[in-house]
Protein backbone atom coordinates (compact mmCIF):
# COMPACT_ATOMS: atom_id res chain seq x y z
CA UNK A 1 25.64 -45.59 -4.42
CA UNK A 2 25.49 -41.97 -6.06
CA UNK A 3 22.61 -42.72 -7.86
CA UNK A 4 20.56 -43.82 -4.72
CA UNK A 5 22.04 -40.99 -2.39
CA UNK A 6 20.74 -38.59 -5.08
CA UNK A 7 17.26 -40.04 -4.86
CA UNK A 8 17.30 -40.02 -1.21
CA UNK A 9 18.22 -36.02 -1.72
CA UNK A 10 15.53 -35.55 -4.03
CA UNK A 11 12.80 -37.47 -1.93
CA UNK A 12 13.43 -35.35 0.83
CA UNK A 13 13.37 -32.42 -0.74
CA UNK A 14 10.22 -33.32 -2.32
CA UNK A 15 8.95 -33.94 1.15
CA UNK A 16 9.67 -30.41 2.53
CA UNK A 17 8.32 -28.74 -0.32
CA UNK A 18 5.41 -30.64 -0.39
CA UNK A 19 5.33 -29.42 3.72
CA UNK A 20 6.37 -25.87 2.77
CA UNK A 21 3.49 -25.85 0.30
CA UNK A 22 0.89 -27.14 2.61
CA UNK A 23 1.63 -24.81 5.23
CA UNK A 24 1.95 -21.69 3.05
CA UNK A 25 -1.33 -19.51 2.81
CA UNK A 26 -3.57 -20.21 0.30
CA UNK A 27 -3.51 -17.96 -2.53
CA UNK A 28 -7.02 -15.93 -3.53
CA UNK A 29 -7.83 -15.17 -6.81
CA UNK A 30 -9.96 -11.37 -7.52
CA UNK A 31 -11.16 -9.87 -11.03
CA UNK A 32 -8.91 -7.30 -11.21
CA UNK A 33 -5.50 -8.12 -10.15
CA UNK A 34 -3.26 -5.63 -9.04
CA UNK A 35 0.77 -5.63 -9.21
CA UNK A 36 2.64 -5.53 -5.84
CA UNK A 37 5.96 -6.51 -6.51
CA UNK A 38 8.21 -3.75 -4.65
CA UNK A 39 8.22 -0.30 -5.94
CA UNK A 40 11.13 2.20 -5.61
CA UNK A 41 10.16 5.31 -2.70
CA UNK A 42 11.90 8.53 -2.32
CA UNK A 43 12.64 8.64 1.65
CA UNK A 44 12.25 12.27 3.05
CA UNK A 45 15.35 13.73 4.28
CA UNK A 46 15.32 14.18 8.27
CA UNK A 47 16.26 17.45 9.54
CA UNK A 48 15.62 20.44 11.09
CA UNK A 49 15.50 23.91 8.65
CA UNK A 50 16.50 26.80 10.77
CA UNK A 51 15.64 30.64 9.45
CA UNK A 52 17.09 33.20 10.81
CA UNK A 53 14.50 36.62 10.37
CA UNK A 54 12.32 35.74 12.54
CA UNK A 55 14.75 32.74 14.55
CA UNK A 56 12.57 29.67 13.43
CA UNK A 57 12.75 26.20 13.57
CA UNK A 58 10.55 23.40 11.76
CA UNK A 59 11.66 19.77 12.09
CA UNK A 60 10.37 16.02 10.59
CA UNK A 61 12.87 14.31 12.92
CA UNK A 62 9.98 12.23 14.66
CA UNK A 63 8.24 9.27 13.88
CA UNK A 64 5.25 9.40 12.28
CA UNK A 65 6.54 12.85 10.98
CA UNK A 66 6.18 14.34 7.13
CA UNK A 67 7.75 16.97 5.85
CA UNK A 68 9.92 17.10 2.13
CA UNK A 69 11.45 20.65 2.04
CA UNK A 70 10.96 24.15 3.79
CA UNK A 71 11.57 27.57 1.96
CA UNK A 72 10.96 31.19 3.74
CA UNK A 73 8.92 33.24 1.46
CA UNK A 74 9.35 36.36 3.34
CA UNK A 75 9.13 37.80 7.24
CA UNK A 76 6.15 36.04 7.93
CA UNK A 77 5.47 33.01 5.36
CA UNK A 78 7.61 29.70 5.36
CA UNK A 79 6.37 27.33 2.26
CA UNK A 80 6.45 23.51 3.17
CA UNK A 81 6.82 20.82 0.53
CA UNK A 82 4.93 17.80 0.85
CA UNK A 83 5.40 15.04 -1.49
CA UNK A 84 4.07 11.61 -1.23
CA UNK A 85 6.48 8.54 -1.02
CA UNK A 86 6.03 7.38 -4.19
CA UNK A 87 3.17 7.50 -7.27
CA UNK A 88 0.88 6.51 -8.58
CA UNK A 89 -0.85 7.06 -5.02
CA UNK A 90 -4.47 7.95 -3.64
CA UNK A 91 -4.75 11.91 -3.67
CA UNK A 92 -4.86 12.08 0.72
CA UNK A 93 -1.53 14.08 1.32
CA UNK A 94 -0.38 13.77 4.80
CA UNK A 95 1.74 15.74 6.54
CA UNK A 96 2.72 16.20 9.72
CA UNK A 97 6.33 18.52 11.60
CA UNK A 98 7.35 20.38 14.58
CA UNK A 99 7.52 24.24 14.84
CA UNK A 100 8.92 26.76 17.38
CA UNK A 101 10.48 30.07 17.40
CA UNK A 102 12.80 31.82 20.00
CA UNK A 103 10.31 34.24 21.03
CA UNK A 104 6.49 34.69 20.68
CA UNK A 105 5.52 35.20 17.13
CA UNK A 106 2.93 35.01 13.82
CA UNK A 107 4.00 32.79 11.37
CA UNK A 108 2.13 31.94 8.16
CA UNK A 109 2.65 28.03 7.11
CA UNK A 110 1.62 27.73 3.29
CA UNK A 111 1.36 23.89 1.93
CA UNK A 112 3.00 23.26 -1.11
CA UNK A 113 2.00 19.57 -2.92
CA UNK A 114 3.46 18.14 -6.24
CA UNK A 115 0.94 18.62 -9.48
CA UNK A 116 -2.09 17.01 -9.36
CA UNK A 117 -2.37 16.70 -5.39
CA UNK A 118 -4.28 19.27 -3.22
CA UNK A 119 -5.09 19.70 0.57
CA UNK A 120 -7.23 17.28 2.02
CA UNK A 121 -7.03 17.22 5.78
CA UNK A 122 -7.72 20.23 8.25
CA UNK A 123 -4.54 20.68 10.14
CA UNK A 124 -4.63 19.37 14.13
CA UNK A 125 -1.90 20.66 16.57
CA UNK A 126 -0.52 19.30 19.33
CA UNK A 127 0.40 21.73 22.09
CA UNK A 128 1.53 20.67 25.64
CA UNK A 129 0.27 17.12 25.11
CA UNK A 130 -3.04 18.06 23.76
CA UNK A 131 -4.38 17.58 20.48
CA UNK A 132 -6.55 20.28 18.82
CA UNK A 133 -8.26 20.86 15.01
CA UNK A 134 -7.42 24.41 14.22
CA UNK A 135 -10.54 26.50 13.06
CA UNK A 136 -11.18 28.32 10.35
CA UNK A 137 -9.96 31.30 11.04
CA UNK A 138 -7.06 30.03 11.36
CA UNK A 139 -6.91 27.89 8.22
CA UNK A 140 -7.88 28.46 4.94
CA UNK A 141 -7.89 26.23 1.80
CA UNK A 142 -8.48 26.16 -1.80
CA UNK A 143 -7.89 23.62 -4.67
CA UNK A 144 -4.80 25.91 -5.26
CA UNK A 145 -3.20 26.28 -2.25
CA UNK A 146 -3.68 26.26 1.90
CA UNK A 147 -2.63 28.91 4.29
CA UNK A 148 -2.55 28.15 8.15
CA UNK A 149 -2.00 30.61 10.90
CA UNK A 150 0.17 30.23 13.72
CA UNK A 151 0.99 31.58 16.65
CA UNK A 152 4.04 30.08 18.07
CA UNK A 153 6.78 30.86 20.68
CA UNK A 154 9.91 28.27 22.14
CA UNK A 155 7.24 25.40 23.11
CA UNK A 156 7.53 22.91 20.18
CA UNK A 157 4.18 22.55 18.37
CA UNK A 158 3.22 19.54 16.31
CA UNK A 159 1.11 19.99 13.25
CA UNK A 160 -0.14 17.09 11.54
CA UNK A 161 -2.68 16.35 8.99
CA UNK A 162 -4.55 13.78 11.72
CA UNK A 163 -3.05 12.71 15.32
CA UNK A 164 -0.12 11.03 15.41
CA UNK A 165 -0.39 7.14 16.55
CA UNK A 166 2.99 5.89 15.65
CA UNK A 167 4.25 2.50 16.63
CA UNK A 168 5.21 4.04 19.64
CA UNK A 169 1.63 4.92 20.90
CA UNK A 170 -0.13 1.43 19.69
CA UNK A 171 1.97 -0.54 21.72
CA UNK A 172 1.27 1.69 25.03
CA UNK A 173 -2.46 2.23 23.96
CA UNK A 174 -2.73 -1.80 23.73
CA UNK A 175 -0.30 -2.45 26.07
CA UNK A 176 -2.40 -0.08 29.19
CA UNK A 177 -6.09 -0.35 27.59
CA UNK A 178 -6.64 -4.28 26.34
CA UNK A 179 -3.61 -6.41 27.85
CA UNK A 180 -3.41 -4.91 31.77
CA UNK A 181 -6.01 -6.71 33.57
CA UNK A 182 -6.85 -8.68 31.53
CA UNK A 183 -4.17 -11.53 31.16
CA UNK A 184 -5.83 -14.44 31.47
CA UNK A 185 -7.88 -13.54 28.38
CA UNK A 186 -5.57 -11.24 26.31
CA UNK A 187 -2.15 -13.19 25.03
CA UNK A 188 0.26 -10.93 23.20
CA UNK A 189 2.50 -12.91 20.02
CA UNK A 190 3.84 -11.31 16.98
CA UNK A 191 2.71 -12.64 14.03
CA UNK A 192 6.41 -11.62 11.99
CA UNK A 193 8.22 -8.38 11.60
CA UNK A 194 7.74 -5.87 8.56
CA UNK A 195 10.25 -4.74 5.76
CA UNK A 196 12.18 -2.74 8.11
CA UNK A 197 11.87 -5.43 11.13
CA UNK A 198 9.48 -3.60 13.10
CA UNK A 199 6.69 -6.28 15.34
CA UNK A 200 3.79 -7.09 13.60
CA UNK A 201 1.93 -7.32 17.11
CA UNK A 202 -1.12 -10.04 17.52
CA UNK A 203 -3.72 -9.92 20.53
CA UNK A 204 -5.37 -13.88 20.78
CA UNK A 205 -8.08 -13.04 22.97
CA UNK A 206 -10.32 -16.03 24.54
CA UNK A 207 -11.43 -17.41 27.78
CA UNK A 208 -10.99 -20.24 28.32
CA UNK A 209 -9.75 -23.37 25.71
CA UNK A 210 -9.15 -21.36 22.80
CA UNK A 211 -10.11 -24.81 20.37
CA UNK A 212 -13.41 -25.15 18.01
CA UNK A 213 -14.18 -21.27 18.56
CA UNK A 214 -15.51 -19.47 15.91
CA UNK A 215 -12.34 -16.79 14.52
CA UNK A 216 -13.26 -13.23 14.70
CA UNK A 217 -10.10 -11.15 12.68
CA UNK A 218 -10.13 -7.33 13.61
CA UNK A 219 -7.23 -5.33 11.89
CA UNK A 220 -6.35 -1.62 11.21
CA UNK A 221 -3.67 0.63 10.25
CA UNK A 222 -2.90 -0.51 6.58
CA UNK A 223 -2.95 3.04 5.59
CA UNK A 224 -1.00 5.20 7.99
CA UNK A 225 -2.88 8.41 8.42
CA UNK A 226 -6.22 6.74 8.70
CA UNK A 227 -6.36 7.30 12.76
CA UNK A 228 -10.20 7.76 12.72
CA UNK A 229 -10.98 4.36 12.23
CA UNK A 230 -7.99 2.86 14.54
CA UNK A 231 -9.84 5.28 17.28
CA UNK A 232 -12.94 3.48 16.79
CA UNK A 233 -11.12 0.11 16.84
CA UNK A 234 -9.56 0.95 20.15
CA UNK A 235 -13.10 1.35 21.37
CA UNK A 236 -14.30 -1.63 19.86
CA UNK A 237 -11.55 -4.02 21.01
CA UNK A 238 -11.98 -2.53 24.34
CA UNK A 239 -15.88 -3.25 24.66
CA UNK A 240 -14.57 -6.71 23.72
CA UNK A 241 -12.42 -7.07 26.45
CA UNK A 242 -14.35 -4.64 29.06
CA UNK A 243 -15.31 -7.77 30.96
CA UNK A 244 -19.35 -7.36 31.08
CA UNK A 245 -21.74 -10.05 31.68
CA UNK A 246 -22.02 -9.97 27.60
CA UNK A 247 -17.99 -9.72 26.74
CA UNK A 248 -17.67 -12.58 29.20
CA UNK A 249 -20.06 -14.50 27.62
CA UNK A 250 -18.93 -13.77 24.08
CA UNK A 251 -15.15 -14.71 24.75
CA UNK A 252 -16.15 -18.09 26.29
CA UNK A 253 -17.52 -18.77 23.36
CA UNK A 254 -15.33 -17.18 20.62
CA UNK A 255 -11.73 -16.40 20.01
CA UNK A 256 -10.60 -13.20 18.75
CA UNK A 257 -7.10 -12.30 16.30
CA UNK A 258 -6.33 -8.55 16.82
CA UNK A 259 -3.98 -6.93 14.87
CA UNK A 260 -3.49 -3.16 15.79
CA UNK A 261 -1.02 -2.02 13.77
CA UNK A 262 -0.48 -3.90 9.94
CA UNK A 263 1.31 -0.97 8.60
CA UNK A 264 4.09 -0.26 11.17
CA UNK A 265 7.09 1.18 8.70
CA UNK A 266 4.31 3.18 6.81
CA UNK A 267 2.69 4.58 9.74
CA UNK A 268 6.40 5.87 11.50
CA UNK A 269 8.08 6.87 8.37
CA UNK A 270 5.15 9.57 7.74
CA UNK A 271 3.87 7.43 4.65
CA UNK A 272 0.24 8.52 2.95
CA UNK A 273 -0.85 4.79 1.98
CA UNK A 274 2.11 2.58 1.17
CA UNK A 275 4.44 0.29 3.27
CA UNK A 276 8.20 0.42 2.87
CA UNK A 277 8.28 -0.85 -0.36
CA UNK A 278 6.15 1.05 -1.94
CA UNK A 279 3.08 -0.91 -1.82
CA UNK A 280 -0.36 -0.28 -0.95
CA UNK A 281 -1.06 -3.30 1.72
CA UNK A 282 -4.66 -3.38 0.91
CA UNK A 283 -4.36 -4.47 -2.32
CA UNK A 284 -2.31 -7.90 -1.85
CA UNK A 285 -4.91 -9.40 -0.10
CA UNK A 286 -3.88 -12.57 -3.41
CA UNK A 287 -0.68 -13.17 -3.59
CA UNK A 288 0.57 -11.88 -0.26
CA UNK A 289 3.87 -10.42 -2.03
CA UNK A 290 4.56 -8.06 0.54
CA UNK A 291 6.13 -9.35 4.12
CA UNK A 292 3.50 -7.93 6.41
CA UNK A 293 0.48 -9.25 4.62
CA UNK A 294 2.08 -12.59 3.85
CA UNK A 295 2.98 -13.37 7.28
CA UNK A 296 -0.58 -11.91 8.89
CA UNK A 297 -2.31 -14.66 6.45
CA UNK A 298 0.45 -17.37 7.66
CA UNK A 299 -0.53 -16.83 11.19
CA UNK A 300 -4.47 -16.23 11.06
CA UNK A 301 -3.83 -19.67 8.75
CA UNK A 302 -1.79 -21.55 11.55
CA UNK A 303 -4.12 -20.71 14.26
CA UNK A 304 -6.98 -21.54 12.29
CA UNK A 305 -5.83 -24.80 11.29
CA UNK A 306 -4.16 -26.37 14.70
CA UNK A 307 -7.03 -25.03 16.59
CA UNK A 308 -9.95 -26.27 14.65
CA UNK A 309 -11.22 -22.28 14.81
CA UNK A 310 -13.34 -21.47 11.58
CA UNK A 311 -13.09 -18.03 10.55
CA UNK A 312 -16.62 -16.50 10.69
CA UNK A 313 -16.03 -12.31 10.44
CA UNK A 314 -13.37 -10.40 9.59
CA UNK A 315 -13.50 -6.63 9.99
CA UNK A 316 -10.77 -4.21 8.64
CA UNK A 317 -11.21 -0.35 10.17
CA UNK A 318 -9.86 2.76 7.65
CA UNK A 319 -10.77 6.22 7.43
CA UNK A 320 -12.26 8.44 4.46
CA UNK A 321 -14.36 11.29 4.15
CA UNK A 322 -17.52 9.61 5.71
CA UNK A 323 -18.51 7.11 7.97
CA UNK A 324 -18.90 3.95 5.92
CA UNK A 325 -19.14 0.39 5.68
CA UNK A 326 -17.74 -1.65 2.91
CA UNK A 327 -19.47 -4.75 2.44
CA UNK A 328 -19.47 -7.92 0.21
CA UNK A 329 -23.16 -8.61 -1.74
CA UNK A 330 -22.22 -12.10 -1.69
CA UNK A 331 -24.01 -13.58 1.52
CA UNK A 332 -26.07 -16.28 1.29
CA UNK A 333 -22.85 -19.22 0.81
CA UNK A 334 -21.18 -17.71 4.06
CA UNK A 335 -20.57 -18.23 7.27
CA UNK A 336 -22.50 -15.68 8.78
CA UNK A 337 -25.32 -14.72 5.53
CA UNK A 338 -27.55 -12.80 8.03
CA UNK A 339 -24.81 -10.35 9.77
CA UNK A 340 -24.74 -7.49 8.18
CA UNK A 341 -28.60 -7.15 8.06
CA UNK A 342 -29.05 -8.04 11.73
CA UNK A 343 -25.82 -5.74 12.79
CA UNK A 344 -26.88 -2.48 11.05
CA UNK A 345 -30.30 -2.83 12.30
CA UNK A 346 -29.16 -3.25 15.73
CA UNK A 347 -26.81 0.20 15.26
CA UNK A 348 -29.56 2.09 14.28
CA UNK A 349 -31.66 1.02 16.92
CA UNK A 350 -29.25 1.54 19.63
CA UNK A 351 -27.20 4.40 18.34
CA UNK A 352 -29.27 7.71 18.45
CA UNK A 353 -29.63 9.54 15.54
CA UNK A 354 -27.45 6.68 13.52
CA UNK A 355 -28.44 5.90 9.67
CA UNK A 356 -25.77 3.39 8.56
CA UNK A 357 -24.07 4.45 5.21
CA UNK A 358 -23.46 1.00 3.41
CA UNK A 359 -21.87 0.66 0.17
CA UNK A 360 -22.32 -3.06 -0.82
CA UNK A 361 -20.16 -4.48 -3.56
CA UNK A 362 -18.42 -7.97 -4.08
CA UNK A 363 -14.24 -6.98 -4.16
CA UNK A 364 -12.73 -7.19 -7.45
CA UNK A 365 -9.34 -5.57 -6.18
CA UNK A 366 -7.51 -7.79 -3.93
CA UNK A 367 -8.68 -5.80 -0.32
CA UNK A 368 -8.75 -7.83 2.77
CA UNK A 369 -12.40 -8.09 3.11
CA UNK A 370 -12.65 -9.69 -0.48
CA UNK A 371 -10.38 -12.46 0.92
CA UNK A 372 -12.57 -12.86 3.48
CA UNK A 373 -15.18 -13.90 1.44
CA UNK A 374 -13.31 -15.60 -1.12
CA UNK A 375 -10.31 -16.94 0.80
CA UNK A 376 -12.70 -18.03 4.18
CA UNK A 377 -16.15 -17.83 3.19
CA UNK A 378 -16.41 -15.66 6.02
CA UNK A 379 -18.33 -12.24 6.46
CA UNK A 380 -15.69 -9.39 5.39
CA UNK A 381 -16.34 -5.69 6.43
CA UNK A 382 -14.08 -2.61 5.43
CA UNK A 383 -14.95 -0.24 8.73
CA UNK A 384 -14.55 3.13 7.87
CA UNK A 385 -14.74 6.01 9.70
CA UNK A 386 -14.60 9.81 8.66
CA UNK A 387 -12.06 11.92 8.42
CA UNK A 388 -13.63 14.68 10.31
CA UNK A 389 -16.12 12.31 12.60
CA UNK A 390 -16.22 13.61 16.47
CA UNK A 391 -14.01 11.90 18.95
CA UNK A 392 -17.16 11.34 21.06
CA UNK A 393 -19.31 9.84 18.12
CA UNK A 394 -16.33 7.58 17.37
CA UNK A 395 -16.09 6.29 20.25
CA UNK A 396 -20.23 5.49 20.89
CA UNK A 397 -20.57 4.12 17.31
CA UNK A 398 -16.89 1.84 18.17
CA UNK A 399 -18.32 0.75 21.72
CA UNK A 400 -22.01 0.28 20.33
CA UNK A 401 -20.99 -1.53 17.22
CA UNK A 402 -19.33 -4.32 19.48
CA UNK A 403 -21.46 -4.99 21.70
CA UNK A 404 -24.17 -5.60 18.95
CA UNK A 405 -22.21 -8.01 17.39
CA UNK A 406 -21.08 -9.66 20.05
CA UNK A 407 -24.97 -9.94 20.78
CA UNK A 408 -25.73 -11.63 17.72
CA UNK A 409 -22.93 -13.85 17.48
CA UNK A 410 -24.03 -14.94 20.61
CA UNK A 411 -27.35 -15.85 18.77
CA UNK A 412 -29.00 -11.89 19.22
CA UNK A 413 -30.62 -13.13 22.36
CA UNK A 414 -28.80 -10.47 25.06
């Protein structure tokens, strides 16, 4: 009787592992693996450092905010310490805190960065709502140090390293610009939570029966500070959703995964690249260690699968110095081996003045467009956008860039 209850046990738990396994996310092998098991991070310290000669106040007690340590120098100079959450990590120190002053006064801000990091990106400030890039009169920077110039007074100013889109500000920007009006076509889900239980938000966008559609994936935020390329995905998602004769068209015919925010613990805690744990997101595009990119594969996985949707494109938006577009050489075995030809053309035709930088190279790092390719067999892009790009070129080369593909998913024939 004990033997044959304990091979009833073990049958069944054969059975659900055998389920578990067939439901988990396929693993992706790359070249060059890279480790992310958790790594330690030193959490900045939350508070607001008051001086006295002149009455001063900076603060990091904001999402989204970064800001290590603040010393006075002298009358006019406060030194602020910005250190990164953990290393090894790419050299793009962020920063980003609150000043104000009891009266109308100059105040010097110098940057201060651990050994081996410099200043990367041109302070912006937010005053009375508005965002602005200081110019260079105001700001001045060397591989040695930075100096910015302010003139402040008992109105809170923010100054950040790029504007601040925390958690906060996706879920309003999505909430106002792709889901209202639209709700018959736009269905909000979470696709899991992060480390620190904050919604890992999914937009399934369709008209329609959402079955046998070709899968379009469209992601962003991995990195936290990288806000010029989530701009320019804000424009592109809402192109796809703008309800033209061609976005109409395209949705009755495709489905759509949109995941604006991958990186939400990163992006509020004031992170440069990594996630709560350390880890750089875009690198566990394999083994899916980390809880946001493991559950992001589950779901794109499970809709796939019950749905009968093949997954044809997936595009992942970042910023860096320059415009750019990642792209796999591998083509000709995929889903879509003509896309990338036929969409750049199309930019360059419709976008004036536009010469598309491309840097084409199969992924040996475990990035999300590699497992695109080698996970789906689908056409992966890395979308990136400068650092410095205008707000209006942005948005024409975000709007622009989906309506051409839409147009030649569609069969190039609008």
């Amino acid at each position: 009787m004990v033997k044959s209850t304990l091979k009833q046990s073990l049958g069944c738990a054969c059975i659900i592992l055998f389920l578990v396994q067939c439901n988990a996310p396929k693993k992706v092998k790359f070249e060059d693996p890279v480790n992310t098991k958790d790594k330690a991070i030193t959490r900045q310290q939350k508070k607001t450092y008051s001086f006295d000669q002149p009455k001063v106040w900076i603060s990091n007690e904001f999402n989204g905010a970064r800001l290590n340590n603040a010393v006075q120098i002298n009358d006019s100079v406060i030194e602020v310490q910005i250190n990164p959450e953990n290393t090894p990590i790419n050299k793009s120190p962020y920063f980003a805190f609150k000043v104000w002053s009891d009266h109308p006064y100059s105040l010097y801000i110098k940057f201060r960065y651990p050994e081996g990091f410099a200043h990367r990106y041109v302070p912006k400030i937010k005053s009375q709502g508005n965002w602005q890039r200081v110019d260079s009169i105001q700001f001045q920077s060397t591989e040695e140090s930075a100096l910015l110039q302010l003139n402040i007074d008992n109105e809170p100013k923010i100054i950040a390293a790029q504007e601040i889109n925390s958690t906060a500000d996706v879920k309003e920007w999505y909430s106002q610009n792709i889901i209202n009006g639209n709700e018959n076509i736009v269905h909000e889900f979470s696709a899991g939570t992060s480390v620190l239980g904050k919604n890992l938000p999914v937009l399934d966008i369709y008209s329609g029966n959402p079955e046998d559609k070709p899968l379009v994936i469209l992601m962003t935020r991995q990195h936290p500070p990288e806000v010029t390329g989530y701009f320019a995905y804000q424009h592109f998602l809402e192109t796809i959703v703008s309800g033209t004769p061609l976005s109409k068209e395209f949705l009755e015919n495709h489905r759509v995964l949109a995941f604006p925010i991958l990186n939400p613990d990163g992006v509020d805690m004031g992170h440069w690249r990594h996630n709560a744990n350390g880890i750089d997101l875009n690198r566990d595009w394999a083994k899916y260690r980390q809880a946001e990119i493991k559950q992001v594969v589950s779901y794109i996985t499970k809709i796939s699968k019950q749905d009968n949707n093949k997954i044809v494109l997936g595009m992942d938006f970042h910023s860096t110095y320059e415009d750019v577009f990642y792209t796999n050489q591998l083509r000709n075995t995929t889903t879509l081996p003509n896309f990338e030809n036929d969409w750049f053309a199309l930019l360059e035709k419709e976008i004036s003045g536009y010469k598309v930088n491309e840097a084409a190279g199969n992924s040996t790092k475990p990035v999300s467009k590699g497992w695109f390719l080698y996970g789906q067999n689908a056409t992966g892009i890395t979308y990136e956008i400068g650092d410095v790009t205008p707000r209006k070129r942005i948005a024409e080369i975000g709007e622009k860039s989906a309506n051409a593909m839409m147009r030649i998913l569609l069969g190039g024939s609008h």
